[in-house]
Each structure stands twice: as C-alpha cells, then as structure tokens.
N, C-alpha and C. Protein backbone atom coordinates (compact mmCIF):
# COMPACT_ATOMS: atom_id res chain seq x y z
N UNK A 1 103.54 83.86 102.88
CA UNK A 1 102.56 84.05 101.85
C UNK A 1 101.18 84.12 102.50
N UNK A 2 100.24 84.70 101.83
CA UNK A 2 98.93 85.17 102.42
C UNK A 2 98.04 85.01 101.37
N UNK A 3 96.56 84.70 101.37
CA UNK A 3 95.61 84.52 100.86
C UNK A 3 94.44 84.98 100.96
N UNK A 4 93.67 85.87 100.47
CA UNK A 4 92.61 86.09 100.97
C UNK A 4 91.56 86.15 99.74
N UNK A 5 90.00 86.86 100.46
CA UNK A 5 89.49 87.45 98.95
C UNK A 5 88.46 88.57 99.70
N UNK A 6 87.70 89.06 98.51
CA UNK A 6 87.04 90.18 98.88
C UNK A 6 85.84 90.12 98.25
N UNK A 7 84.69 90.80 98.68
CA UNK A 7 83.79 91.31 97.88
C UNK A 7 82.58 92.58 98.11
N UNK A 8 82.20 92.50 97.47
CA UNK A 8 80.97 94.05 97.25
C UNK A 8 80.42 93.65 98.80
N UNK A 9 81.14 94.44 99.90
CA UNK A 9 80.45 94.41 100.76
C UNK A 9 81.17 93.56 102.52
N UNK A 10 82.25 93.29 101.84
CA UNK A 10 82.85 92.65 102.71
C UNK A 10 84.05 91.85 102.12
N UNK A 11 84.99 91.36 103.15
CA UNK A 11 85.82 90.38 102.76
C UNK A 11 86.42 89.38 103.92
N UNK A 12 86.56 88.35 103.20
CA UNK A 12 87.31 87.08 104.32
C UNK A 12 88.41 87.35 105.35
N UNK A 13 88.59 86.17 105.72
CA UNK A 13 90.17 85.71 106.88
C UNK A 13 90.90 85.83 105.99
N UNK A 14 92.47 86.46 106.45
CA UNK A 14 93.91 85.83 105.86
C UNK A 14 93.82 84.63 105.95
N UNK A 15 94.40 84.15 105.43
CA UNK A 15 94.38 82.69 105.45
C UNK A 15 96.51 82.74 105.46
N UNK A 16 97.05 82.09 106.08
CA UNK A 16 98.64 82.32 105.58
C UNK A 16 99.13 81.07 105.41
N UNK A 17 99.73 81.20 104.59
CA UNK A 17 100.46 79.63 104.48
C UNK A 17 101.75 79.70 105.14
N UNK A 18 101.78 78.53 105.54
CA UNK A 18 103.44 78.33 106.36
C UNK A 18 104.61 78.32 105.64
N UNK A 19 105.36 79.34 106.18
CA UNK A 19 106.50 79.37 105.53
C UNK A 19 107.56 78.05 104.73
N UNK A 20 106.95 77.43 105.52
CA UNK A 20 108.21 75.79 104.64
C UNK A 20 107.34 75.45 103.76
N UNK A 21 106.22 76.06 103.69
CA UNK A 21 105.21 75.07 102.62
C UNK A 21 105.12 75.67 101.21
N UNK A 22 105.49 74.50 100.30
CA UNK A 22 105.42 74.51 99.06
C UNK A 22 104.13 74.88 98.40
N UNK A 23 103.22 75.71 97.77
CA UNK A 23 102.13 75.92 97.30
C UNK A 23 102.05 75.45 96.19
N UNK A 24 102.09 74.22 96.25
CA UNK A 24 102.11 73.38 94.55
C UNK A 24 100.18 73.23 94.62
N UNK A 25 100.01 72.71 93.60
CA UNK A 25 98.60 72.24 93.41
C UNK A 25 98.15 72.03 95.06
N UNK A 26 98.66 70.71 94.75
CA UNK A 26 98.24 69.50 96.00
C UNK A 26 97.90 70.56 96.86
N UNK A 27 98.87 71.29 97.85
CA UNK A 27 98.66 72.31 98.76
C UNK A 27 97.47 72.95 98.43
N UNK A 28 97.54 73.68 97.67
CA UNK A 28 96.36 75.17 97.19
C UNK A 28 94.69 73.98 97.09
N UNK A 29 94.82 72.87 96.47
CA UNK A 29 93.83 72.34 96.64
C UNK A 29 93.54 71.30 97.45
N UNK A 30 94.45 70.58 98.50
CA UNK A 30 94.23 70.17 99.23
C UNK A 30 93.90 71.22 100.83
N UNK A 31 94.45 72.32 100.73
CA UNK A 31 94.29 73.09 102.35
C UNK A 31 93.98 74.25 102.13
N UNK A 32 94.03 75.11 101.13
CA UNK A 32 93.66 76.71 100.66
C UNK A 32 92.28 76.99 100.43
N UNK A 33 92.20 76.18 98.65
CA UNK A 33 91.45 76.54 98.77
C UNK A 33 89.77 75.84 98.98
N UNK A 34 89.84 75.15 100.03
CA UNK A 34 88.85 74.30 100.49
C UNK A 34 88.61 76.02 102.04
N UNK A 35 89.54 76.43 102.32
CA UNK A 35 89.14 77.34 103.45
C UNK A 35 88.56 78.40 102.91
N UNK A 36 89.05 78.73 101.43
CA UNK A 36 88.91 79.90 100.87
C UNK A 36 87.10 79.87 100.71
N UNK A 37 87.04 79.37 99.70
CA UNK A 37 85.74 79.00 99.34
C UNK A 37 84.80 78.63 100.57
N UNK A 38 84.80 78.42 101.37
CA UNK A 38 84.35 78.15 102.66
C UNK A 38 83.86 79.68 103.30
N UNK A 39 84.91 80.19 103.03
CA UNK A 39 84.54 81.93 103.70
C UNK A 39 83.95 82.53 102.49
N UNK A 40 83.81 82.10 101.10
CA UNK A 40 83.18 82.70 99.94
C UNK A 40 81.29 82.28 100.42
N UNK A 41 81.36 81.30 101.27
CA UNK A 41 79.77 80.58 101.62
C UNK A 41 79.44 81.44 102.63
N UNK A 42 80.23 82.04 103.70
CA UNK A 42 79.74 81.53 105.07
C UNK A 42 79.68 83.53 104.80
N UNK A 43 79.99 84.12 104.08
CA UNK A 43 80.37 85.58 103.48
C UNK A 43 79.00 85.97 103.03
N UNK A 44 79.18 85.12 101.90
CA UNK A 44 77.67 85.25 100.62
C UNK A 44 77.07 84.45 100.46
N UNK A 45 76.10 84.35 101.14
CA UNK A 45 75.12 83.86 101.47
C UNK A 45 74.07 83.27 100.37
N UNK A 46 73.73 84.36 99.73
CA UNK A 46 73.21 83.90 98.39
C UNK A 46 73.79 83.80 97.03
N UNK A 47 75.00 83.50 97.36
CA UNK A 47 75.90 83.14 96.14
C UNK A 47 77.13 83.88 95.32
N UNK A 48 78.21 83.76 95.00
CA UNK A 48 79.29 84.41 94.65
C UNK A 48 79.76 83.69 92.98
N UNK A 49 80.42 84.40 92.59
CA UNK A 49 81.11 84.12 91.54
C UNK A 49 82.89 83.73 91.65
N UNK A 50 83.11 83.03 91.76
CA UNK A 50 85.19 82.92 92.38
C UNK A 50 86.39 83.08 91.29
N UNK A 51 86.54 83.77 91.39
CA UNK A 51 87.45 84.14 90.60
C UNK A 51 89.16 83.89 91.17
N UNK A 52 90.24 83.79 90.55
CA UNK A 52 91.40 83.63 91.02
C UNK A 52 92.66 84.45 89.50
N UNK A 53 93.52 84.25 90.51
CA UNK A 53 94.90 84.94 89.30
C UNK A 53 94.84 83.88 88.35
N UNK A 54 96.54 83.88 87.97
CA UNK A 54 96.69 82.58 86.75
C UNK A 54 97.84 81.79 87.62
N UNK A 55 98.41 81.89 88.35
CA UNK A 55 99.20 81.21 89.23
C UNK A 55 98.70 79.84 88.97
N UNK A 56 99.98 78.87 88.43
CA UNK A 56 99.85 77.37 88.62
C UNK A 56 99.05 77.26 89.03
N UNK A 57 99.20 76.85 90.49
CA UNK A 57 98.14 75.86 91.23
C UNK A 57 96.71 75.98 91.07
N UNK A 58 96.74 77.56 90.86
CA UNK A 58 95.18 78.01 89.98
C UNK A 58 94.39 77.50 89.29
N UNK A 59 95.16 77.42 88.33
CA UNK A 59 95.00 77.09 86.71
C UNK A 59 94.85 75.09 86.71
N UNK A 60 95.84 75.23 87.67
CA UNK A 60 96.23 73.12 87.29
C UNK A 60 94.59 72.40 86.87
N UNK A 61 94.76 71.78 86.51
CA UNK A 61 93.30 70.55 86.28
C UNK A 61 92.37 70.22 87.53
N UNK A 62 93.35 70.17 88.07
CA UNK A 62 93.06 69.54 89.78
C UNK A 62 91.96 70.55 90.67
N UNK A 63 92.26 71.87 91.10
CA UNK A 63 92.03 72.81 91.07
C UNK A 63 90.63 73.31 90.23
N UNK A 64 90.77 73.21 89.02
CA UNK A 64 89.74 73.32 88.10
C UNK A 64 88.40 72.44 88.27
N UNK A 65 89.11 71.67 88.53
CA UNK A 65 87.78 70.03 88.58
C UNK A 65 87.34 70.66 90.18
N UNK A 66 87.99 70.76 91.28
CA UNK A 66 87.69 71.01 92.73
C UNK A 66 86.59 72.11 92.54
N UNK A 67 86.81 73.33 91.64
CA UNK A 67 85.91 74.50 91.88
C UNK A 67 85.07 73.99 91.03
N UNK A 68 84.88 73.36 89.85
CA UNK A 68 83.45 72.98 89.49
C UNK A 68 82.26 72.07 90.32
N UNK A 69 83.23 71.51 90.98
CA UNK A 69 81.98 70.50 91.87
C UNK A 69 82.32 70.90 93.28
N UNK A 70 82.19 71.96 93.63
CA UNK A 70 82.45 72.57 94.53
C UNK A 70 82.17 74.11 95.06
N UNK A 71 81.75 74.91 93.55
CA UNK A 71 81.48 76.36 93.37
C UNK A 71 79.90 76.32 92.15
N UNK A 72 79.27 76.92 92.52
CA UNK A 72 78.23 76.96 91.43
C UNK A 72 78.68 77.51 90.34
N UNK A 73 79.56 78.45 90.86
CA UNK A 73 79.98 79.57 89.72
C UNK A 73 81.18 80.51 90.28
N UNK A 74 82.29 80.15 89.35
CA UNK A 74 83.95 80.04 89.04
C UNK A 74 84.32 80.79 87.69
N UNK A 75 85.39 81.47 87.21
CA UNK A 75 85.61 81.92 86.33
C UNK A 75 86.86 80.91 86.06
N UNK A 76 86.56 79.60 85.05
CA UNK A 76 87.54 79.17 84.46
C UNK A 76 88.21 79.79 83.96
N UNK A 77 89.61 78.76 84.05
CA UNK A 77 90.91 79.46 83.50
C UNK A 77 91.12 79.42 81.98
N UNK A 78 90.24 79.34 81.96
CA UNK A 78 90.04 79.78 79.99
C UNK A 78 89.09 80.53 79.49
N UNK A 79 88.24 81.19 80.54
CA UNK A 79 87.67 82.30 80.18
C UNK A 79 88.15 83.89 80.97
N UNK A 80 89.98 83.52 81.43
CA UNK A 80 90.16 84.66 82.05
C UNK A 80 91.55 85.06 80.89
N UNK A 81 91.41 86.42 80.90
CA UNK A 81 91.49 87.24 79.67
C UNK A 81 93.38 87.07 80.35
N UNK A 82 93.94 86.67 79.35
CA UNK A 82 95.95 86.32 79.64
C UNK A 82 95.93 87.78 79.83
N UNK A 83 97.43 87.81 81.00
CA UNK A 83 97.68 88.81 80.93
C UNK A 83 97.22 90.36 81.60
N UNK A 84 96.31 90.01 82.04
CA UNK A 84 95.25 91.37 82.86
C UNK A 84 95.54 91.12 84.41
N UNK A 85 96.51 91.58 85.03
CA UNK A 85 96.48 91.65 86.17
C UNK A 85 95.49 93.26 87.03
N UNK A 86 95.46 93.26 86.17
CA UNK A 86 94.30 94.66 86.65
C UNK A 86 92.86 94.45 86.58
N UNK A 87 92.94 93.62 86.31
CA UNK A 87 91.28 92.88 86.76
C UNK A 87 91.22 91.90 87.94
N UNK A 88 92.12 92.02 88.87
CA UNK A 88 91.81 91.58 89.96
C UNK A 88 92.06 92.35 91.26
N UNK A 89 90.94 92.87 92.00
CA UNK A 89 90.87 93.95 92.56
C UNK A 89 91.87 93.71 94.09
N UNK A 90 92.28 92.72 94.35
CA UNK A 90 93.15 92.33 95.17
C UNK A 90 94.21 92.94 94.84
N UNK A 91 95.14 92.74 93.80
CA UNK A 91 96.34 93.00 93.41
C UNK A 91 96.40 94.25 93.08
N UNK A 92 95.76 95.08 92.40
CA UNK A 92 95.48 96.24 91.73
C UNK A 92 95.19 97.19 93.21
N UNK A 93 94.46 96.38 94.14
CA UNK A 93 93.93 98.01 95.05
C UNK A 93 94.26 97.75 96.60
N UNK A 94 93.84 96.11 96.81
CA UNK A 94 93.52 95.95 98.29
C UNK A 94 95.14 95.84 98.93
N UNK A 95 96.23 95.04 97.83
CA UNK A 95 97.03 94.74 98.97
C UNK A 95 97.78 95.94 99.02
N UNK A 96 97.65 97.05 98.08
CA UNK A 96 98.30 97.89 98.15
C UNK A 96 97.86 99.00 99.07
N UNK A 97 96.97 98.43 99.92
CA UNK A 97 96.26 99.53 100.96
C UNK A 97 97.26 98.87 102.19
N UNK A 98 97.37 97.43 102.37
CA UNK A 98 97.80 97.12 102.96
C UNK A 98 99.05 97.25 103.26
N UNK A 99 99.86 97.31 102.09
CA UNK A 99 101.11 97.61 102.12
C UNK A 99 101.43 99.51 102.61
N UNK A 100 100.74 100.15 102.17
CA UNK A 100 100.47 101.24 102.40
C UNK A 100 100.55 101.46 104.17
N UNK A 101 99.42 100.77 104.78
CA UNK A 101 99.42 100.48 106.39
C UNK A 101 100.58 100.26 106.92
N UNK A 102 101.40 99.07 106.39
CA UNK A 102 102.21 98.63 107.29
C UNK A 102 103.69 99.67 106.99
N UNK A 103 103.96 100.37 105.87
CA UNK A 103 104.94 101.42 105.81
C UNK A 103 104.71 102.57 106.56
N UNK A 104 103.51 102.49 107.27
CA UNK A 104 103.12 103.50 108.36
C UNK A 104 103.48 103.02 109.53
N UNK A 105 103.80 101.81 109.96
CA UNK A 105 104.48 101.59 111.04
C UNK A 105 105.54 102.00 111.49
N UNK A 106 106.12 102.36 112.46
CA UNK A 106 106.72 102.64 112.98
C UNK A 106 107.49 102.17 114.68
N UNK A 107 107.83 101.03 115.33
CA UNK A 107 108.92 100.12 114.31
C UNK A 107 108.21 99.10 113.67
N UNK A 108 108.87 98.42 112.46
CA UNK A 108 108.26 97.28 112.07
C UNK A 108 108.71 96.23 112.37
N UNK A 109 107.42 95.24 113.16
CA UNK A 109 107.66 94.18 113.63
C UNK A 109 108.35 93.37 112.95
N UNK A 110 108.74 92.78 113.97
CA UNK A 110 109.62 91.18 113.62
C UNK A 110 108.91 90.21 112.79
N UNK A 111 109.55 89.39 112.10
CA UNK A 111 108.82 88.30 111.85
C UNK A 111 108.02 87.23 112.52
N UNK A 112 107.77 87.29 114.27
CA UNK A 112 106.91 86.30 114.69
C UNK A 112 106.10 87.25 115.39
N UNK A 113 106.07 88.96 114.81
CA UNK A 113 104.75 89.45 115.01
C UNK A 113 103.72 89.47 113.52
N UNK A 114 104.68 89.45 112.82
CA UNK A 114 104.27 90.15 111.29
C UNK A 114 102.50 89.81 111.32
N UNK A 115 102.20 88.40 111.47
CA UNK A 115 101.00 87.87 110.88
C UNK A 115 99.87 89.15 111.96
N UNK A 116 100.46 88.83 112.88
CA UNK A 116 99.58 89.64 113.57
C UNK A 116 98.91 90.99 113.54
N UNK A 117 100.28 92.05 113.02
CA UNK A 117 100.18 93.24 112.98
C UNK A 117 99.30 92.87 111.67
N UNK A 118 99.29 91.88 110.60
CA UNK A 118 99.05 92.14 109.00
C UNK A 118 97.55 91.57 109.69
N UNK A 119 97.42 91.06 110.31
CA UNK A 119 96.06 90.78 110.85
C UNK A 119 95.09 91.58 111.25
N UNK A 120 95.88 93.04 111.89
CA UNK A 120 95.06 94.19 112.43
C UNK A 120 95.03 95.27 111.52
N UNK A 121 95.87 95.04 110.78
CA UNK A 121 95.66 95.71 109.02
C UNK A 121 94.59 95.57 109.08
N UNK A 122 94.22 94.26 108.27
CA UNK A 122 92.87 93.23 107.04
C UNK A 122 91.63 93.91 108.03
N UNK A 123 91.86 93.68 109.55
CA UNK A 123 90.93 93.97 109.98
C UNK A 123 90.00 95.74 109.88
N UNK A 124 91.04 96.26 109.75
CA UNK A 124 91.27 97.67 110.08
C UNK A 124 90.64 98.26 108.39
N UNK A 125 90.90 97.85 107.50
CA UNK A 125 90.71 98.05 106.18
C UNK A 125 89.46 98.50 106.22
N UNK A 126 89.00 99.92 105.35
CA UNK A 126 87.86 100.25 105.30
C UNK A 126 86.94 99.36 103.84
N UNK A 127 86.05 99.80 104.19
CA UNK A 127 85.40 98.38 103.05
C UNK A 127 84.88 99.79 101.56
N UNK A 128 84.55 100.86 101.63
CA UNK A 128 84.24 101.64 101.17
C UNK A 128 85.48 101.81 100.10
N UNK A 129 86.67 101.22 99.82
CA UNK A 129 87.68 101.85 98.84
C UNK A 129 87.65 100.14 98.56
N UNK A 130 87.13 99.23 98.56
CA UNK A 130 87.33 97.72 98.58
C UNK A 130 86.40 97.84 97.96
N UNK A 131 84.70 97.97 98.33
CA UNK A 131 83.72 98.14 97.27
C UNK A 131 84.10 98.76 96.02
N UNK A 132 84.59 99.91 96.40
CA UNK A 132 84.85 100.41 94.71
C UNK A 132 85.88 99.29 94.03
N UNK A 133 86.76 98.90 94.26
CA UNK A 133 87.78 98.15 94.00
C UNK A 133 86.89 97.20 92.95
N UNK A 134 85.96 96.42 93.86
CA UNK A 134 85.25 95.04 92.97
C UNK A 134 84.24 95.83 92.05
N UNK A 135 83.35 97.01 92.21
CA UNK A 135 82.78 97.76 91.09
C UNK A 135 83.66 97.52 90.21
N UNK A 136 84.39 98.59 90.60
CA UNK A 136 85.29 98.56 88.83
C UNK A 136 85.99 97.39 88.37
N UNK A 137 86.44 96.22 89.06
CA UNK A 137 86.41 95.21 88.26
C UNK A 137 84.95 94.43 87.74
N UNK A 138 83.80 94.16 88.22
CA UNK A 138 82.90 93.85 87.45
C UNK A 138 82.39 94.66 86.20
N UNK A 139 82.83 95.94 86.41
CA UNK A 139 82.71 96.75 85.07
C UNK A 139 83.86 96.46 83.77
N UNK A 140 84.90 96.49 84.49
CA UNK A 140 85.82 96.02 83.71
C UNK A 140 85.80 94.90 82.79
N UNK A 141 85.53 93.92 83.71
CA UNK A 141 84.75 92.29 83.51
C UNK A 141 83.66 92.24 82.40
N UNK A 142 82.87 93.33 82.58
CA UNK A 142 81.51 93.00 81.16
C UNK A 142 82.34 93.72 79.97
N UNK A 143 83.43 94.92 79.99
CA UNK A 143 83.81 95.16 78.90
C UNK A 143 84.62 94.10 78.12
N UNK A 144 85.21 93.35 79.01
CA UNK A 144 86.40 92.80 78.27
C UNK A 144 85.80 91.43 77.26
C-alpha cells in the first residue's frame, strides 16, 4: 500500500506502508499521517487545505481530533460530500498516470524492486496534468 498527496504545483514522498501492517486508525494516525502532513508543511509553505478519502482510519475520531490540532485547515469528514470519489484528484487522475507508467514496463519488476521502480514513476510524473487534476477538483469543490 502507498500514500501520498499532491498539489497546485507540486507533490510529496510515497510514503509505503509495510506489507504486514495493518492500517487501522492507530497506524494511519500514529505513523502516516504525522509524515503526510509534514510534507503538506515542508511543500506549502504558506499553507494548505488537507483533504483525505472516507477510508476508516480517515474518518475515525482519532484521526479527526489529530488534524484539527495539527492542520489549520482540513476538510472534515462531515463536510465531505458521501460518495464522490471523483473529487479526489489522486484517485480520479494521478494514480492512474501511474498505473499507466508501470504497464509500460517491460519486464515488470519483482516485488523487492516494485517500490523502487514506483519510486521513479512519482518521480518522473509531469506536474502539468497533476495541476490540472487539483484545478478541477477545487472547481468541483466550490460547486458541490
């Protein structure tokens, strides 16, 4: 499993979680997303908005309480519209560039290259089809 995020102008580290590891709350808010948000600072400088899916560990209380005293500004999980997976420009555009990349390989690595090759992906990713990506979700975002 892999983690990342993006924005108008740039985007973070993979972040990967280890395969034996359970992504319950505890995890996602004890080791995720303390890195995540970390590259949302060290990224944007003068400030971001964080947004996430609806995935459990997301959503949990725990999680919720962490990004309020922790994020200036978060899109609680009760002001995100059920159901819209197309308002998150990750799922909708970026990983599918990625996935796109790696079916261009030719052979495809093993599993104790994978992170790597998916590493020279993220890196490789042009930011110009990623910008548009988060446009049209902030447009999306004021309609809904």
């Amino acid at each position: 499993m892999v983690s990342a995020g993006v924005c108008f102008g740039g985007k973070e580290r993979l972040h990967f979680v280890n395969e034996k590891a359970k992504v319950d709350t505890m995890h996602y808010v004890g080791h995720l997303l303390p890195k995540i948000v970390e590259d949302c600072n060290q990224l944007l400088l003068t400030g971001f908005t964080f947004q996430q899916d609806g995935a459990p560990a997301h959503t949990a209380r725990s999680a919720q309480v962490w990004l309020q005293a922790n994020c200036l500004d978060f899109i609680a999980k009760d002001q995100w519209p059920p159901n819209s997976p197309d308002l998150n420009p990750l799922d909708y555009h970026v990983w599918g560039m990625m996935l796109e990349a790696y079916h261009q390989l030719h052979p495809k690595p093993k599993s104790t290259g994978l992170k790597k090759v998916l590493q020279v992906i993220w890196v490789g990713l042009p930011q110009k089809p990623i910008d548009k990506a988060v446009y049209s979700f902030s447009k999306q975002l004021k309609n809904a």
